[in-house]
Every structure is written in structure tokens, then in C-alpha cells.
C-alpha atoms as a PDB file:
ATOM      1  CA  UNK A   1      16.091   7.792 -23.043  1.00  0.00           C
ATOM      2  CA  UNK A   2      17.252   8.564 -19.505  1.00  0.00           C
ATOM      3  CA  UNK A   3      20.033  10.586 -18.820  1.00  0.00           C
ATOM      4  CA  UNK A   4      22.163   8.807 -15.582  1.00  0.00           C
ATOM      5  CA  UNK A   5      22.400  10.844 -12.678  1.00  0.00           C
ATOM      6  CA  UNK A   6      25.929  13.258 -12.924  1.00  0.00           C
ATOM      7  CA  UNK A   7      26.542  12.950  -9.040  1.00  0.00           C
ATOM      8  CA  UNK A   8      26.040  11.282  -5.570  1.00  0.00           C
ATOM      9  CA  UNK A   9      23.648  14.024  -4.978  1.00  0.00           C
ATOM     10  CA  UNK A  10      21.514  13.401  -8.342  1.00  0.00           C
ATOM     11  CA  UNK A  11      21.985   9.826  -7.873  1.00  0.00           C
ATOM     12  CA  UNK A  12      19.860   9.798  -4.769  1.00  0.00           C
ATOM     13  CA  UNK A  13      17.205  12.592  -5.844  1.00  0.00           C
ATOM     14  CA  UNK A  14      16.596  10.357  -8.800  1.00  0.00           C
ATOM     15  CA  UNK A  15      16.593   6.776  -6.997  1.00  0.00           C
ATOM     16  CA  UNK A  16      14.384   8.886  -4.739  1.00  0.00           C
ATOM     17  CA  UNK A  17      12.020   9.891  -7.423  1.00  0.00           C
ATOM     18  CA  UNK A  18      11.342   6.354  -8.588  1.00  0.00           C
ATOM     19  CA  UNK A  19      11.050   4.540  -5.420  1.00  0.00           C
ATOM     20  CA  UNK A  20       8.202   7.695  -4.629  1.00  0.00           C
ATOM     21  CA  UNK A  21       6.354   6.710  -7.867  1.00  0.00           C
ATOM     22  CA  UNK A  22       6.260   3.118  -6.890  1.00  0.00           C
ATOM     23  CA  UNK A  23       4.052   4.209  -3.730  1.00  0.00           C
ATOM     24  CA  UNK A  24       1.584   6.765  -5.052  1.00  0.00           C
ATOM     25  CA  UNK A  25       1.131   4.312  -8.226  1.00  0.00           C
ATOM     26  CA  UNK A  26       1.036   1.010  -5.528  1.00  0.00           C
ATOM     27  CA  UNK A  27      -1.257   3.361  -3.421  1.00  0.00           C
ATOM     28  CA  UNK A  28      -3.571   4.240  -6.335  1.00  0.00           C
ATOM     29  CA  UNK A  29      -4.171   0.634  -7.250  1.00  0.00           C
ATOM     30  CA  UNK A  30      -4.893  -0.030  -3.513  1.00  0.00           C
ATOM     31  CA  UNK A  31      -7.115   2.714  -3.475  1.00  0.00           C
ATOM     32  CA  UNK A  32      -8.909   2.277  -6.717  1.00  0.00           C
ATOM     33  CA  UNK A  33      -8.855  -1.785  -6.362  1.00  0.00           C
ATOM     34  CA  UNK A  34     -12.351  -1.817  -4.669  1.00  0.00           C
ATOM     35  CA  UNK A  35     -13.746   0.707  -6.074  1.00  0.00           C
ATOM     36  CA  UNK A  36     -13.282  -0.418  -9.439  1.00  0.00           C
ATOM     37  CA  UNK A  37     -14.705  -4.366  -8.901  1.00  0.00           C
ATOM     38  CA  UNK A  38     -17.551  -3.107  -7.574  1.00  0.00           C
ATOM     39  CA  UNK A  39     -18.345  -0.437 -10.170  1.00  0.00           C
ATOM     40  CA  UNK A  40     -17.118  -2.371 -12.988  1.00  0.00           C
ATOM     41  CA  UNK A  41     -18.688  -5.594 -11.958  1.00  0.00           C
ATOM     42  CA  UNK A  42     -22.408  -3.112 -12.048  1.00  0.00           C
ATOM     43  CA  UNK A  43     -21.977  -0.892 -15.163  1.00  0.00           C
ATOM     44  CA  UNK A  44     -20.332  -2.920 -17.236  1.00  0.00           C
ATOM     45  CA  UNK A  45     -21.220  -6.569 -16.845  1.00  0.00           C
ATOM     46  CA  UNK A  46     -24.783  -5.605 -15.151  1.00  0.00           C
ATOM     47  CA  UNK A  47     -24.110  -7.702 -11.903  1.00  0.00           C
ATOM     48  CA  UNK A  48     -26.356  -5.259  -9.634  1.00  0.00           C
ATOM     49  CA  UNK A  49     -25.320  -7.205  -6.653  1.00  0.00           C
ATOM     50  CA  UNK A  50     -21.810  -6.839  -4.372  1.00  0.00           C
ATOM     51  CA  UNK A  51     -19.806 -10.491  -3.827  1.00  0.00           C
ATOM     52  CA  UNK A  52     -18.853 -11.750  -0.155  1.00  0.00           C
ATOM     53  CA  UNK A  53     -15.707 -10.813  -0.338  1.00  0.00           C
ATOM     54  CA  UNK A  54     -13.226  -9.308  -2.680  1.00  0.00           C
ATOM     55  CA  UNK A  55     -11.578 -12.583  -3.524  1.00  0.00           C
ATOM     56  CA  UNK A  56     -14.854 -13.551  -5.138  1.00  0.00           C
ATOM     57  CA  UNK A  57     -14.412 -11.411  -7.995  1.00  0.00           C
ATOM     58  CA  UNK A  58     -11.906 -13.969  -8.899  1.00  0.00           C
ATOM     59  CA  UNK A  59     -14.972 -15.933 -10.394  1.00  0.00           C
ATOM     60  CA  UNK A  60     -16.859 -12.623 -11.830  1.00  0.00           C
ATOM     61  CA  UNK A  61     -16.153 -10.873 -15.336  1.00  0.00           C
ATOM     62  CA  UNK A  62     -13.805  -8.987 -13.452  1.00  0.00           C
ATOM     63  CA  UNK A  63     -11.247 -11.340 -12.792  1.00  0.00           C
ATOM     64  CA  UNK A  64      -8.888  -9.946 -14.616  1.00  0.00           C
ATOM     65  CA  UNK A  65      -8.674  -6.166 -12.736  1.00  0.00           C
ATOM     66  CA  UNK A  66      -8.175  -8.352  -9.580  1.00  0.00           C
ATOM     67  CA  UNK A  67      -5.691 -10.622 -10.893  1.00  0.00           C
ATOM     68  CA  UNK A  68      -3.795  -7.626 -12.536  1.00  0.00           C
ATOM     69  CA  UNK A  69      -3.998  -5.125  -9.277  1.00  0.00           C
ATOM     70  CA  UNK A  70      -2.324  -7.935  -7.196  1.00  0.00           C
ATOM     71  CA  UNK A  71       0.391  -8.673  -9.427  1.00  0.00           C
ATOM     72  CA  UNK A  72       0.989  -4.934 -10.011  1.00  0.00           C
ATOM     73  CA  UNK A  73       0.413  -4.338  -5.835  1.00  0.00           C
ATOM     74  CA  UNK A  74       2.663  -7.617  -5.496  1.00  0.00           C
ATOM     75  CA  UNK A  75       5.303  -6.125  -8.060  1.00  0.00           C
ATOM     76  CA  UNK A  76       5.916  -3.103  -6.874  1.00  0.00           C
ATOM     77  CA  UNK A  77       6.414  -4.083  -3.058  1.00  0.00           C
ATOM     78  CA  UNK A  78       9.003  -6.877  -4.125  1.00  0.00           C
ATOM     79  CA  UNK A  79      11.099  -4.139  -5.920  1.00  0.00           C
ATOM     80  CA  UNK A  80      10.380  -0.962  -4.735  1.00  0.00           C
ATOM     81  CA  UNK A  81      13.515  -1.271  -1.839  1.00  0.00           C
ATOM     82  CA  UNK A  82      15.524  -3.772  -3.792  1.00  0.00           C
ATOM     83  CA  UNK A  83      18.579  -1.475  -3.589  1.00  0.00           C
ATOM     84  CA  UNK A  84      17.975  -0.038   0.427  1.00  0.00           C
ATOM     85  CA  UNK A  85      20.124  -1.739   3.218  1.00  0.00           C
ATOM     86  CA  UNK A  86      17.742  -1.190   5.775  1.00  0.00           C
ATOM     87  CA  UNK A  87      17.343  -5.342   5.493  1.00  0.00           C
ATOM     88  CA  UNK A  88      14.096  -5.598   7.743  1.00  0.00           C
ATOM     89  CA  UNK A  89      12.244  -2.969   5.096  1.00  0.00           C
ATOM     90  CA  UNK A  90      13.425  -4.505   2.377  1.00  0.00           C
ATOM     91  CA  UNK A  91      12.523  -8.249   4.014  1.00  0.00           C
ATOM     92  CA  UNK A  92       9.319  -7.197   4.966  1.00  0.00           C
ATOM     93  CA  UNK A  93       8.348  -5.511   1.730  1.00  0.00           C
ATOM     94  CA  UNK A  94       9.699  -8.484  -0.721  1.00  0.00           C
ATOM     95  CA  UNK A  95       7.981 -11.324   1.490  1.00  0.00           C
ATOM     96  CA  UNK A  96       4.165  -9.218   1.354  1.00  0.00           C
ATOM     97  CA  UNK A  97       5.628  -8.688  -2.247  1.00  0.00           C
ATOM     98  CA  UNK A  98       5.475 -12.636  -2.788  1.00  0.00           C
ATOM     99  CA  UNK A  99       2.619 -13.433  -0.791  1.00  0.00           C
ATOM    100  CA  UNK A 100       0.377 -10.888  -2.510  1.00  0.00           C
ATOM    101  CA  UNK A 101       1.290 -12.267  -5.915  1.00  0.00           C
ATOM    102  CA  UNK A 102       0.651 -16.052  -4.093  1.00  0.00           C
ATOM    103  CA  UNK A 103      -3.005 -14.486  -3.045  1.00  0.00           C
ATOM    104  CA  UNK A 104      -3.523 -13.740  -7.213  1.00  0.00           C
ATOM    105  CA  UNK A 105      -1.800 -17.181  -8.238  1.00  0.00           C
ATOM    106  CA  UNK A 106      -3.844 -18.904  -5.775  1.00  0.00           C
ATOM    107  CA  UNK A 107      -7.536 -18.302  -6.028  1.00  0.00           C
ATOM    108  CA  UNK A 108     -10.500 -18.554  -3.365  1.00  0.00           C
ATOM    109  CA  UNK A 109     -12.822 -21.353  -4.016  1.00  0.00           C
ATOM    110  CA  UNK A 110     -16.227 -20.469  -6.192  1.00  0.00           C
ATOM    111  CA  UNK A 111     -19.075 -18.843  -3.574  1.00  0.00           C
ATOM    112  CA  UNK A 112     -20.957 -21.849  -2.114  1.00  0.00           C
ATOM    113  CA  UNK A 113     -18.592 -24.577  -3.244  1.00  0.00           C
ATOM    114  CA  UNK A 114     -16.170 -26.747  -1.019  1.00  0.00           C
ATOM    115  CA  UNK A 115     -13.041 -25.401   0.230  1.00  0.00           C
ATOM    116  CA  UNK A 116      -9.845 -26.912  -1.674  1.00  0.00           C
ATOM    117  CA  UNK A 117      -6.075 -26.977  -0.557  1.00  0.00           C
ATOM    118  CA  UNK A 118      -5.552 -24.039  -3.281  1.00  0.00           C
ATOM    119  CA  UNK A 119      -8.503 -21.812  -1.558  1.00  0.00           C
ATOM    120  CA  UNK A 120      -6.788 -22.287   2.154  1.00  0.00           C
ATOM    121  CA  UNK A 121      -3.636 -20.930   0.650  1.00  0.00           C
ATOM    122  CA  UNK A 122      -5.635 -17.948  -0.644  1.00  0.00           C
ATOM    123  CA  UNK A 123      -6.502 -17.133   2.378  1.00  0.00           C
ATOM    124  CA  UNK A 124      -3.522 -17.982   4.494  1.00  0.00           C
ATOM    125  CA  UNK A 125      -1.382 -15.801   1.835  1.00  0.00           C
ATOM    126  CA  UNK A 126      -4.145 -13.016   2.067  1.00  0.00           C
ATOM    127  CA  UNK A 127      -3.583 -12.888   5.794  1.00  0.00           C
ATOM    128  CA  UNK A 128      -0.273 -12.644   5.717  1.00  0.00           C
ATOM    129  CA  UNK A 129      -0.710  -9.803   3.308  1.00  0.00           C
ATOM    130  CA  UNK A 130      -2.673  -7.877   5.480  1.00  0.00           C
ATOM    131  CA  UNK A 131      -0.410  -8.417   8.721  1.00  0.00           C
ATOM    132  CA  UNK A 132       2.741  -7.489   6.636  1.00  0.00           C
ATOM    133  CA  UNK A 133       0.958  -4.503   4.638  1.00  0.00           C
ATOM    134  CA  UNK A 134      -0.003  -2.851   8.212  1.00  0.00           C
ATOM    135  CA  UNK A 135       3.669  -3.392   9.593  1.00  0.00           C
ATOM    136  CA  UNK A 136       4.488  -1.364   6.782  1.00  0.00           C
ATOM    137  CA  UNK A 137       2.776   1.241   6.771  1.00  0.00           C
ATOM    138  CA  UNK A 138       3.302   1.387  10.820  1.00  0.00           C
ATOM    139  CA  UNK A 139       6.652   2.127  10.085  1.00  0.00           C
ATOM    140  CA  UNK A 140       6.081   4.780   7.863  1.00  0.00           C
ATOM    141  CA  UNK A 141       4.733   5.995  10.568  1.00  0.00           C
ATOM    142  CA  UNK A 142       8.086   5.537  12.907  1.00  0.00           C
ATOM    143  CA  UNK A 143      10.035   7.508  10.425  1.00  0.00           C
ATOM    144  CA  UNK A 144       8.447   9.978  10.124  1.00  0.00           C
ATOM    145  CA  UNK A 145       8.484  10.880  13.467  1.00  0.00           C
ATOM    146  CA  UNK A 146      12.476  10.833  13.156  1.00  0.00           C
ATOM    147  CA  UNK A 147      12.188  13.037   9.919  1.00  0.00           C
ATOM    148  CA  UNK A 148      14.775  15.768  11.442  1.00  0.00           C
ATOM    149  CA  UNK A 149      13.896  18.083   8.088  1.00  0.00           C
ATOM    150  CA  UNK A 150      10.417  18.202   9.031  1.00  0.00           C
ATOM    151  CA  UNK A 151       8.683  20.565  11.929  1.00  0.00           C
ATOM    152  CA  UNK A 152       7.129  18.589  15.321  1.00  0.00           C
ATOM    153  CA  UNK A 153       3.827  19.071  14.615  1.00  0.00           C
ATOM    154  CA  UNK A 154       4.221  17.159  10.570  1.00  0.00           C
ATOM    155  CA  UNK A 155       6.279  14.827  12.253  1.00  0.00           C
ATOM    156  CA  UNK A 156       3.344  14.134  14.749  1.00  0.00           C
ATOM    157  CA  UNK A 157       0.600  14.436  12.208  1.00  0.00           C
ATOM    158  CA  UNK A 158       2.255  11.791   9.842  1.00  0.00           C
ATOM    159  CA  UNK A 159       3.041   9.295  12.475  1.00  0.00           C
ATOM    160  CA  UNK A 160      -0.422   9.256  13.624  1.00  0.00           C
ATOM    161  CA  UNK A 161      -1.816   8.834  10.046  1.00  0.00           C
ATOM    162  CA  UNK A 162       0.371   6.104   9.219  1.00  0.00           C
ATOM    163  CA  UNK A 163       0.330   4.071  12.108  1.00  0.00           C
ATOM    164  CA  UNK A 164      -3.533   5.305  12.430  1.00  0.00           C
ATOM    165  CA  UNK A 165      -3.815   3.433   8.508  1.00  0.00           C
ATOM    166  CA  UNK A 166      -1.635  -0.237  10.522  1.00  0.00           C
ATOM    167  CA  UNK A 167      -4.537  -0.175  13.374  1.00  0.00           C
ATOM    168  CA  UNK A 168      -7.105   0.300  10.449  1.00  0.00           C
ATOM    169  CA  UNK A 169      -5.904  -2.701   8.465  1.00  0.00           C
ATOM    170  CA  UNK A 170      -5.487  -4.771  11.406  1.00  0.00           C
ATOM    171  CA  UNK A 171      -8.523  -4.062  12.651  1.00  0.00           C
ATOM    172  CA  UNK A 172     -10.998  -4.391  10.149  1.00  0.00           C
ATOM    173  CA  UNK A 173      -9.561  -7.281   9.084  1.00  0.00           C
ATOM    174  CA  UNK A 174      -9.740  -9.330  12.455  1.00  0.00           C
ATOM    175  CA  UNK A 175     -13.242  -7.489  13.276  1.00  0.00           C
ATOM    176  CA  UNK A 176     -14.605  -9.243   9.202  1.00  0.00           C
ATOM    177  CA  UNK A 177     -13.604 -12.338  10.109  1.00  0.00           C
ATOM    178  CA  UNK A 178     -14.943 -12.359  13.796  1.00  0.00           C
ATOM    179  CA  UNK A 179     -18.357 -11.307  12.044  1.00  0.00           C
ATOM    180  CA  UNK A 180     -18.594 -13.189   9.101  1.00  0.00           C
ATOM    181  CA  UNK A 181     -17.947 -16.451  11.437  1.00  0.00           C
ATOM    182  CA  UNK A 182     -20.830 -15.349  13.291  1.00  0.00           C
ATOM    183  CA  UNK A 183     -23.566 -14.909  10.318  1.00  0.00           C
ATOM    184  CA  UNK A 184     -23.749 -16.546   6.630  1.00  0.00           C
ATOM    185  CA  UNK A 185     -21.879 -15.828   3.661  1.00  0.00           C
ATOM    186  CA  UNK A 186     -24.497 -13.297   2.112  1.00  0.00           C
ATOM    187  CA  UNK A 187     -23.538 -10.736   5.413  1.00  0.00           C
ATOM    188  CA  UNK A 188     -20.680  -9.219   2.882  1.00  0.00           C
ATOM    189  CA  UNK A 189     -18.786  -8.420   6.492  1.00  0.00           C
ATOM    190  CA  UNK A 190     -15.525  -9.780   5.190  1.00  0.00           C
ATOM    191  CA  UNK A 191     -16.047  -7.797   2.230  1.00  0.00           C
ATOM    192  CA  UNK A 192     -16.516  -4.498   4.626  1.00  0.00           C
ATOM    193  CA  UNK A 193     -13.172  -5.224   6.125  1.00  0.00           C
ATOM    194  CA  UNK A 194     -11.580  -6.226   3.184  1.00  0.00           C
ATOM    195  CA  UNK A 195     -11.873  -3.395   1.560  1.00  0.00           C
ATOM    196  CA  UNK A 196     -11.613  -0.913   4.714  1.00  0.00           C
ATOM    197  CA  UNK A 197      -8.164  -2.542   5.295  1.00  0.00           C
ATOM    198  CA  UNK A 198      -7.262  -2.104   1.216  1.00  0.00           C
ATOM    199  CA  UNK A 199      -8.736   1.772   1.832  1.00  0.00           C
ATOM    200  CA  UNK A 200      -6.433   2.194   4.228  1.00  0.00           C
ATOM    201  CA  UNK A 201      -3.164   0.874   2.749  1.00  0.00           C
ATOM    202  CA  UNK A 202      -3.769   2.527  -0.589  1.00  0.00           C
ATOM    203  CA  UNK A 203      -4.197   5.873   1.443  1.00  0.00           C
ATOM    204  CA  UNK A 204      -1.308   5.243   3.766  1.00  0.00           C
ATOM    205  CA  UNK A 205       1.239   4.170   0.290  1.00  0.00           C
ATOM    206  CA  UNK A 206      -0.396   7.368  -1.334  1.00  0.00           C
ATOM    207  CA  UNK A 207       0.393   9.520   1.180  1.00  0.00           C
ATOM    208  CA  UNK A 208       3.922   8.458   1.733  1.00  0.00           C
ATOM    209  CA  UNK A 209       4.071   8.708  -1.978  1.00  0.00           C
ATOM    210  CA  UNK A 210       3.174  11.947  -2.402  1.00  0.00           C
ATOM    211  CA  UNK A 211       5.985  13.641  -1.251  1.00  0.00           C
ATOM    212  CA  UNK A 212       7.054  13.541  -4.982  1.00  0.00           C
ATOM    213  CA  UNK A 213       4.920  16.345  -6.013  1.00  0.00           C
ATOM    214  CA  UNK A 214       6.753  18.164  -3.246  1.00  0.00           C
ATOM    215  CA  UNK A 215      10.176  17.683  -5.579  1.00  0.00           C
ATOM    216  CA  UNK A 216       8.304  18.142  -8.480  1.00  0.00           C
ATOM    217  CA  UNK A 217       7.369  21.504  -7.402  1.00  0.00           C
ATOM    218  CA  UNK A 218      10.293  22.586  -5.738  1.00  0.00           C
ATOM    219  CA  UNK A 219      12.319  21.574  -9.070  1.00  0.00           C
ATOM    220  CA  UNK A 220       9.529  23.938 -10.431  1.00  0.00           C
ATOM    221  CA  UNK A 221      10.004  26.921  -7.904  1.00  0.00           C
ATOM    222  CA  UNK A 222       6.723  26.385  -6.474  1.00  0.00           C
ATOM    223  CA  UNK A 223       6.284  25.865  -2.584  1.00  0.00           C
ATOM    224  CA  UNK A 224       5.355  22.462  -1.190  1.00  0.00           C
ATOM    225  CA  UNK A 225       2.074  21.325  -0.631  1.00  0.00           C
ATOM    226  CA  UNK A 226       0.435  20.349   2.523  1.00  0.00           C
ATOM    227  CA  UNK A 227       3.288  21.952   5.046  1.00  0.00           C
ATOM    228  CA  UNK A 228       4.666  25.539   4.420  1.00  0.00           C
ATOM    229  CA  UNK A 229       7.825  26.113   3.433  1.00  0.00           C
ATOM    230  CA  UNK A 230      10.688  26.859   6.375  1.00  0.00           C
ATOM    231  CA  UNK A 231      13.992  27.488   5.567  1.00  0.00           C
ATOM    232  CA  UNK A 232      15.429  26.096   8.671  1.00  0.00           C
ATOM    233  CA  UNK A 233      14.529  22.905   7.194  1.00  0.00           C
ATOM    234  CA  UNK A 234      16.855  23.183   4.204  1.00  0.00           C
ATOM    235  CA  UNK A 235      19.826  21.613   5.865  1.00  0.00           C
ATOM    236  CA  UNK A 236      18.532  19.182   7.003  1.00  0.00           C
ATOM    237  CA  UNK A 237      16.744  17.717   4.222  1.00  0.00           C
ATOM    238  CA  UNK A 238      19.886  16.611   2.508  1.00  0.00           C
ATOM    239  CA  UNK A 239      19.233  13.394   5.510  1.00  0.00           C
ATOM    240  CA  UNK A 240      15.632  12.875   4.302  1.00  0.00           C
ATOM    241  CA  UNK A 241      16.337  10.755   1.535  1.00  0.00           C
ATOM    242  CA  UNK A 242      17.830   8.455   3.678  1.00  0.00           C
ATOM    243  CA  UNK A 243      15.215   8.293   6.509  1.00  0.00           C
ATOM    244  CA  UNK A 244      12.619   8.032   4.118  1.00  0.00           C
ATOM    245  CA  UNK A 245      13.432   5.300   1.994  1.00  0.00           C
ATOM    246  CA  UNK A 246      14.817   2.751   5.049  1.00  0.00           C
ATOM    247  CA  UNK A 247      18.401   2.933   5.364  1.00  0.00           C
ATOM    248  CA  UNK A 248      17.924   4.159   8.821  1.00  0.00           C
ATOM    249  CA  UNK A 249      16.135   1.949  11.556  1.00  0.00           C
ATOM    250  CA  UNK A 250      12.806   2.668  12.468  1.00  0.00           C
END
């Protein structure tokens, strides 16, 4: 059983806590969706060769760790800011939420069969995915470079990371497509960006995420990892919370 937070303070540390979770375990799905298909798709089912594009392991033996990953990446985007008023986070999250779980619900066509209506949805909800997934981690990014309990220079180093993950997905996404419409099927260039541009989210969520080890450690006693502890920044962390999760613009 859960205990319910005693206080506005607690209340917030432990809404914190959970939305936090949501990204490292939305992050590690990203990260480990690609790796996984591949592998799996080799040492399990003894399929030596790599598909066009991730989609196609719709119609492999791992269907179902692509299925699941997309309803689990899908879930957790359409939830994680339910209860935020920052109403463009929460939009964008909940519609790449949807459209994610439209990409699983709507599979690409078998390789080197005809295109249907349900395929062009696949990959008209994929793109939107992607566009939506690098606006999001872009503004990561934007806050936090307006994290006031955080020093210039991790301010400067996050916001470049982030938005450095956006240009990623963005751009390997437009660059597979551009290639693959150039060559055949069998040039596994969509496949490249696909899973450069999942890389890159899954890092980006991850990373975003992992500021939860940070509270598990201070609750702990232990210092923070990856920054060094500065008590000047103790005041203003109570704000954190609230730049963090979106209830300020970015």
C-alpha cells in the first residue's frame, strides 16, 4: 500500500517521483526498442538478417516486443502530464501519446507487398510521432535552461543535449526517407534513421528522467550524481518541481 502524501510539500516530491519514473522507464523502452528487435529477431528466432525498417518487425516473430514497446511508449506519454496545467505540454505529449499507439494499432504493409489505406496511416501516424517526440524533447531542453536551482554551465549543458537529441530525431528521420527514396528497399536507410531518431529520444526521456536518482540519493544522504552539490542551490530548488514538470512556459 501507499501511504498519501502528509503535505503540499510531499504532495509534489511524490507526484514528482512518479512522473520521473514514467521518463527513465519511457526512455528505457526507447532505448532498448531497437536493440532488442534486432537481437531478438537473431538469437532467438535465427533470422541472421536486419528488416528495412523497424515497422517490419511487425511481420517477424517479434511482433509482439514492437507492438508492446509502442503501447507502453504510447501509454506513458498520454499520462505522464495528465495532472500539469502547462496545456501545450500536456497537448503535445497526449496527441504523440495517441498517435504512437495509432502507429502499433495500425501496421505497415508486409515487405514487398502493395501499400493499403491501413499501411499509409502507419506511416502518417509514425511521422507525426517523430515530429511531436523531437518538440518534446526540444523543450526539455528550454527548461532547463530556465532551471534557476541549477548552475549556468548544467543549465547550458542540458539545453544543448536535449535540443541536440530534437535536431537528431528530426534529422535522421528526414535524411532516411530522402535516401531510401533514392535506392531500393534492401538499403535498410530508413531503418538507420529510424532507429537513430528512437536512440535519441530514449536518451533524451532517460536523461530527463534521471534526475530521480538525484532524490533518491539525497533522501539517502548521498550527493547527486552528475553535478556537485552547491548549497546556494537549496533555495531555489523548492521552484524546480514546477519548471520541470511544465507548469511554467517554455
Amino acid at each position: 500500500m501507499i501511504d498519501a502524501p502528509a503535505n503540499a510539500g510531499q504532495d509534489d516530491r511524490f507526484f514528482r517521483k512518479s512522473f520521473l519514473k514514467t521518463r527513465v522507464v519511457v526512455g528505457v523502452i526507447g532505448v532498448l526498442l531497437p536493440l532488442v528487435l534486432v537481437i531478438g529477431n537473431r538469437t532467438v528466432f535465427g533470422q541472421s538478417g536486419i528488416l528495412p525498417t523497424l515497422s517490419d518487425y511487425y511481420h517477424s516473430a517479434m511482433r509482439n516486443w514492437f507492438v508492446g514497446s509502442l503501447w507502453a511508449i504510447g501509454s506513458g506519454l498520454l499520462v505522464y502530464l495528465a495532472a500539469r496545467r502547462n496545456l501545450a505540454d500536456s497537448v503535445i505529449s497526449f496527441v504523440a501519446g495517441l498517435f504512437a499507439v495509432g502507429v502499433a494499432l495500425f501496421p505497415t504493409n508486409a515487405p514487398h507487398t502493395v501499400s493499403t489505406i491501413i499501411s499509409k496511416l502507419h506511416v502518417a501516424f509514425a511521422a507525426v510521432v517523430f515530429i511531436l517526440l523531437g518538440v518534446i524533447c526540444f523543450r526539455f531542453g528550454n527548461r532547463d535552461g530556465k532551471r534557476e536551482d541549477r548552475s549556468v554551465r548544467w543549465r547550458t549543458t542540458w539545453r544543448t543535449v536535449h535540443r541536440g537529441c530534437a535536431i537528431v530525431i528530426w534529422v535522421a528521420v528526414v535524411a532516411s526517407v530522402a535516401l531510401a527514396a533514392r535506392g531500393s528497399d534492401d538499403n535498410h536507410a530508413v531503418f538507420v534513421g529510424e532507429t537513430v531518431a528512437v536512440l535519441a529520444f530514449g536518451f533524451s526521456w532517460f536523461l530527463k528522467g534521471s534526475e530521480l536518482f538525484n532524490i533518491l540519493r539525497e533522501e539517502h544522504g548521498l550527493p547527486p550524481m552528475l553535478r556537485p552539490p552547491d548549497p546556494t542551490e537549496q533555495a531555489a530548488a523548492k521552484q524546480a518541481p514546477a519548471i520541470d514538470a511544465g507548469k511554467e512556459g517554455s
